[in-house]
Protein backbone atom coordinates (compact mmCIF):
# COMPACT_ATOMS: atom_id res chain seq x y z
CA UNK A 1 10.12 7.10 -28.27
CA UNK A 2 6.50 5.58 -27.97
CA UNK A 3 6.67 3.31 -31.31
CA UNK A 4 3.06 1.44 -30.37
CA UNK A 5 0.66 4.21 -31.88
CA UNK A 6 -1.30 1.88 -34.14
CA UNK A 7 -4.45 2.90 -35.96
CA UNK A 8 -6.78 0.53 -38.91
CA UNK A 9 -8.93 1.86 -41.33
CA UNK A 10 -10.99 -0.09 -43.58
CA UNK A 11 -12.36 0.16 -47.01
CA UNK A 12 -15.74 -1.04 -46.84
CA UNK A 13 -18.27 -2.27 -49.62
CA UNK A 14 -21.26 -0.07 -49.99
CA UNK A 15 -22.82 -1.46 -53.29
CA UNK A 16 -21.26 -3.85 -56.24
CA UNK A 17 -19.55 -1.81 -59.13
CA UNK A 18 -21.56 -1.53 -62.14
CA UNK A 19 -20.65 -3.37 -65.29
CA UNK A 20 -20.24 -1.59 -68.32
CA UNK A 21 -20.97 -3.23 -71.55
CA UNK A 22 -23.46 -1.96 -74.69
CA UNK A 23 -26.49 -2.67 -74.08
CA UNK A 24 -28.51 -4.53 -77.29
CA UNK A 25 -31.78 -3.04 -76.65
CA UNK A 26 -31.28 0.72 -75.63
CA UNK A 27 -28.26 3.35 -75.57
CA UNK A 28 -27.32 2.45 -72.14
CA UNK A 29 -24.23 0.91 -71.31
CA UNK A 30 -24.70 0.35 -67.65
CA UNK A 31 -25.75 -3.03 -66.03
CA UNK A 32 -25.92 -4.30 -62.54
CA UNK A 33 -26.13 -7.91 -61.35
CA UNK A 34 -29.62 -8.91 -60.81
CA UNK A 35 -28.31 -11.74 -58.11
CA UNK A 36 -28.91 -14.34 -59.99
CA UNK A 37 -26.64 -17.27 -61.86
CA UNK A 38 -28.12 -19.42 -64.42
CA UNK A 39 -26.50 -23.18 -64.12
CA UNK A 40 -27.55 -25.73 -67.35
CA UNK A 41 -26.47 -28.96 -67.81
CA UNK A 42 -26.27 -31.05 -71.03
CA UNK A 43 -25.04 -34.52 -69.58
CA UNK A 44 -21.80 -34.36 -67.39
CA UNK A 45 -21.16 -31.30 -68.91
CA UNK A 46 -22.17 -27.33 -67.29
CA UNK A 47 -22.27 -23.86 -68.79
CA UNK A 48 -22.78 -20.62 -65.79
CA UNK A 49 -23.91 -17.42 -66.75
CA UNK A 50 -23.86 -14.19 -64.10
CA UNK A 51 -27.05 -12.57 -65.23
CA UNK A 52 -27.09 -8.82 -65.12
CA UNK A 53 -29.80 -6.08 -65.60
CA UNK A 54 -29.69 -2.88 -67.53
CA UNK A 55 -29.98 -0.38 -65.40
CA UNK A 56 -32.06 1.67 -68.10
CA UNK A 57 -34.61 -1.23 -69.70
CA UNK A 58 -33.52 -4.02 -67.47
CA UNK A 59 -33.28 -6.52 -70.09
CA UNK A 60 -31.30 -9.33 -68.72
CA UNK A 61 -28.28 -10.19 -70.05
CA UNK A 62 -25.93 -13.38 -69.63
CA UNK A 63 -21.97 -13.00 -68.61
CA UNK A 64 -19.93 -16.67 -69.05
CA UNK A 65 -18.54 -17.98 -66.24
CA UNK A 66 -17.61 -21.34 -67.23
CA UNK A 67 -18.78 -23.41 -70.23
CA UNK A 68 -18.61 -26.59 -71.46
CA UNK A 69 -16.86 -27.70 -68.02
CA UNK A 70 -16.94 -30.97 -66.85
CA UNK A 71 -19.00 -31.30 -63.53
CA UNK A 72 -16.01 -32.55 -62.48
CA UNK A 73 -13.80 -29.72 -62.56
CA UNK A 74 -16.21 -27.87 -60.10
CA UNK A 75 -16.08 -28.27 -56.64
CA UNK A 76 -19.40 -29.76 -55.17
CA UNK A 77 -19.35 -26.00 -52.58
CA UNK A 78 -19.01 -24.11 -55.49
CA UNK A 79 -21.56 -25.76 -57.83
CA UNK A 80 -24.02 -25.50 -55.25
CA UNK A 81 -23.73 -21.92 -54.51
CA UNK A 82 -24.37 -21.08 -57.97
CA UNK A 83 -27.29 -23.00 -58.09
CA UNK A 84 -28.83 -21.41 -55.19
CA UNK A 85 -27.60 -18.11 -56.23
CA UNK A 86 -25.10 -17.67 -53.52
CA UNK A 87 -25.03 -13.83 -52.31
CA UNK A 88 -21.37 -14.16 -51.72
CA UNK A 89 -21.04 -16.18 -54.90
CA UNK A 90 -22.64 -13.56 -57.10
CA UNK A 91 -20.65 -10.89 -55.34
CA UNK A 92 -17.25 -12.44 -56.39
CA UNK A 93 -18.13 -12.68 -59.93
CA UNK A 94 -19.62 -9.40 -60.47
CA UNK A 95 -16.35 -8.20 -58.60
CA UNK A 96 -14.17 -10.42 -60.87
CA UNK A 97 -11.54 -8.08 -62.66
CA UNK A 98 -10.43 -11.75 -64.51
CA UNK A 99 -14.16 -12.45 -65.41
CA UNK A 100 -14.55 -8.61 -66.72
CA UNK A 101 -11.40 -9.31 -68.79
CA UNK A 102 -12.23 -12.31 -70.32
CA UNK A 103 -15.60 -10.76 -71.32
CA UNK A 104 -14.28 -7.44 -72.91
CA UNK A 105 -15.82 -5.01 -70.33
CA UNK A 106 -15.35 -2.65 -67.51
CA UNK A 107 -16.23 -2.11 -64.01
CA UNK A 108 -17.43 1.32 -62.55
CA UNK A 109 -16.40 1.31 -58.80
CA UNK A 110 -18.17 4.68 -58.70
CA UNK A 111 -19.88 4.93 -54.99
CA UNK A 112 -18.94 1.28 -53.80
CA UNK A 113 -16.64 2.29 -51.01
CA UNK A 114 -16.68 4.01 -48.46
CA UNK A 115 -13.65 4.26 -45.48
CA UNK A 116 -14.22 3.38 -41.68
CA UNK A 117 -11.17 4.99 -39.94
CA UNK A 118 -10.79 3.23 -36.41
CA UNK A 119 -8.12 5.61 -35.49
CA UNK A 120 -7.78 7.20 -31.29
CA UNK A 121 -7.60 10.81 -31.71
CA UNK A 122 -3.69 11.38 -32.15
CA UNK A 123 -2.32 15.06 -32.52
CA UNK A 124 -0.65 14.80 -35.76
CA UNK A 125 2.32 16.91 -34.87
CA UNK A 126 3.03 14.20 -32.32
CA UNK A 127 6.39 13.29 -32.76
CA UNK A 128 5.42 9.60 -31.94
CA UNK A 129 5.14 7.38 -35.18
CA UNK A 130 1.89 6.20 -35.93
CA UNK A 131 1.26 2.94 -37.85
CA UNK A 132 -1.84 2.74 -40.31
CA UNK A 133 -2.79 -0.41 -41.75
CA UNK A 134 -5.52 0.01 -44.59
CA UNK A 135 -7.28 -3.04 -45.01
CA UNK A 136 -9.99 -3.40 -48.27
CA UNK A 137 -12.90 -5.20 -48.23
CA UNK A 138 -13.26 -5.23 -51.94
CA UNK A 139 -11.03 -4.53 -54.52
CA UNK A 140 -11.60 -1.29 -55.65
CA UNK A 141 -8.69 0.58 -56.78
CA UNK A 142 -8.57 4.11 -54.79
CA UNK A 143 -5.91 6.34 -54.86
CA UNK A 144 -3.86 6.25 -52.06
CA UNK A 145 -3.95 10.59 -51.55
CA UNK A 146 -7.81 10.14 -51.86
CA UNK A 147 -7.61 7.74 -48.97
CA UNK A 148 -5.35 9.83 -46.91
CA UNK A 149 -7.94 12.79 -47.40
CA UNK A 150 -10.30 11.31 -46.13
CA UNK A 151 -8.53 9.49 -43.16
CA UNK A 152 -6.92 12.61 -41.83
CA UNK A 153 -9.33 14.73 -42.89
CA UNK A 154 -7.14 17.29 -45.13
CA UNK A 155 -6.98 18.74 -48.48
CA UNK A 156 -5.01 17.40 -51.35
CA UNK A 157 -2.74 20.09 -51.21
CA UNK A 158 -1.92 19.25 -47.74
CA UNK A 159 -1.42 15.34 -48.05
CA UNK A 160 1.12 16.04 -50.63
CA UNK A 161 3.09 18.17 -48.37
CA UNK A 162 3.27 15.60 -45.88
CA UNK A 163 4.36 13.40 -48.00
CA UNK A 164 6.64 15.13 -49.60
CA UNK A 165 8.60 16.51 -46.23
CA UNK A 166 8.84 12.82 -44.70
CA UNK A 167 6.08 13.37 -42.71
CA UNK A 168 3.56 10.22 -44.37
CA UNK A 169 5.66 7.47 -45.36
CA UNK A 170 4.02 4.94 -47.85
CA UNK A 171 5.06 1.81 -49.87
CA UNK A 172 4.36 4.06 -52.97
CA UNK A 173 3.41 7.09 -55.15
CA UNK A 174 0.35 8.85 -53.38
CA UNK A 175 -0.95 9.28 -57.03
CA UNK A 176 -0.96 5.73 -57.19
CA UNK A 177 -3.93 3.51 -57.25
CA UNK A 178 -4.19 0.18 -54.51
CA UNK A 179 -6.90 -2.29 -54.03
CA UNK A 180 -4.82 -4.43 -51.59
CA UNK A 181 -3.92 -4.20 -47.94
CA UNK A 182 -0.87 -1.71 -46.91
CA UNK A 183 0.54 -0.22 -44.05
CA UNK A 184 1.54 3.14 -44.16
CA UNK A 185 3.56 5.51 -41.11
CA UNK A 186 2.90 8.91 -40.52
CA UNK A 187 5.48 10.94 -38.73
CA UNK A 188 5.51 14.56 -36.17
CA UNK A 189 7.30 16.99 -37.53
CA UNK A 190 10.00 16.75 -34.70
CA UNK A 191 10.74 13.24 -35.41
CA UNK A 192 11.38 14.04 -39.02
CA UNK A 193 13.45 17.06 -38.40
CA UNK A 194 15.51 15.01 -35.73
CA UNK A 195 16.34 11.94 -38.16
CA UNK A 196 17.44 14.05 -40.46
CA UNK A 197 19.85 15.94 -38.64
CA UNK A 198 21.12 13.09 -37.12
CA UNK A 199 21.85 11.76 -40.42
CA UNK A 200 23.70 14.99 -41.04
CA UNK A 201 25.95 14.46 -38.22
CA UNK A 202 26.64 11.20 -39.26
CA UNK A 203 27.72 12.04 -42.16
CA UNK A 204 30.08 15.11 -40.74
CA UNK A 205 31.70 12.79 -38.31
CA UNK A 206 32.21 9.97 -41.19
CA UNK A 207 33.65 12.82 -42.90
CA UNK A 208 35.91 13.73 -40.45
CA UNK A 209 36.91 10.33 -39.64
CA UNK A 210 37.93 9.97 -43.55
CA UNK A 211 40.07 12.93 -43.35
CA UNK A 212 41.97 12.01 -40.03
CA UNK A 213 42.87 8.36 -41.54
CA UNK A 214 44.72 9.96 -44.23
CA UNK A 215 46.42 12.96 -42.37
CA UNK A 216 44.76 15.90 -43.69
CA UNK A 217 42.37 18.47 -41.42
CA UNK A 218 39.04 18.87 -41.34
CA UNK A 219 37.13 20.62 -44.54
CA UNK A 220 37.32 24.57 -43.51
CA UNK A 221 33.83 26.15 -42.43
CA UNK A 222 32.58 22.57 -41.44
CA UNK A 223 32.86 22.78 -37.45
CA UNK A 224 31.09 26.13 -37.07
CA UNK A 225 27.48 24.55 -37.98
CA UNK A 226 28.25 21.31 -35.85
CA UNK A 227 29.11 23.30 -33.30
CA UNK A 228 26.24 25.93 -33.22
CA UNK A 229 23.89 22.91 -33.46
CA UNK A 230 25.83 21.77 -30.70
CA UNK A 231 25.28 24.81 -28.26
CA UNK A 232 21.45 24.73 -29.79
């Protein structure tokens, strides 16, 4: 069997997530980064603020990053990509789940994905495995059926009956959410059917084995299925 089906799909960024946090001078609670971080320096010692914008007044607002901290205990890179307001450096932060934690609010990942499925056209009642590795850009949890959907192009209904007759194989619960890399197998419906008969067998002849070791006959009725499947 042709085990070298491979496909990769990606989860790629398509804007930051939104922060969510009151706002002090309107009802809004929605806030995007504006790109900027705000370094000051009192001696040897630095406080960094993300600054965001609400995305209803756009009155700035300050998130802290570090403060108080020693020059020191920054590395000379990282210092100077704040100061120059680093794309990738403002990206990280407003990305940080840690940062959103230690400041008591949430991120929206609403619209910030999107998946690029670099997949050959494979029939998916093949009965050739094919591997998917999903690899994320950004970590932005998605349920894993959501992703499937999209991938292959079906309904929900449909993704959970692969799943649930062998056919998709994943590392866990399709109603569960990931925001790392994972592989994932998806399986013809011959290949499934065939694996689990042979399991059956196994099991009949282990069965059978038992019974001979200690002198007794085979369990009545038991030979006329292995034997139609046989002549089948």
């Amino acid at each position: 069997m042709n085990t070298d089906r491979k496909a990769l799909w990606a989860v790629r960024q398509s804007a930051l997530p939104a922060v969510v946090r009151s706002c002090p001078d309107c009802p809004s609670t929605r806030h995007r980064a504006s790109g900027k971080i705000r370094v000051n320096a009192n001696g040897k010692l630095l406080d960094v603020w993300l600054l965001l914008s609400c995305a209803a007044c756009d009155r700035t607002s300050k998130v802290p990053v570090h403060e108080r901290v020693h020059v020191s205990a920054l590395e000379p890179a990282r210092l100077v990509a704040y100061e120059i307001n680093d794309p990738s450096a403002v990206r990280e932060l407003v990305m940080s789940a840690s940062l959103a934690a230690k400041n008591r609010y949430r991120l929206d990942w609403t619209g910030t994905w999107e998946l690029e499925t670099r997949m050959p056209l494979y029939a998916l009642d093949d009965p050739s495995p094919l591997s998917v590795r999903v690899g994320f850009e950004l970590p932005v949890p998605v349920r894993v059926e959501r992703l499937l959907q999209l991938g292959l192009g079906l309904s929900r209904a449909e993704v959970r009956r692969l799943v649930a007759d062998g056919r998709i194989r994943l590392p866990f619960a399709p109603d569960a959410k990931a925001h790392r890399d994972f592989e994932l197998t998806i399986h013809g419906p011959g290949s499934v059917d065939a694996a689990k008969h042979a399991k059956a067998l196994d099991g009949s002849a282990a069965e059978r084995s038992d019974l001979a070791r200690i002198g007794l006959p085979p369990a009545p009725g038991r030979e006329l299925p292995r034997r139609a499947t046989a002549r089948g």
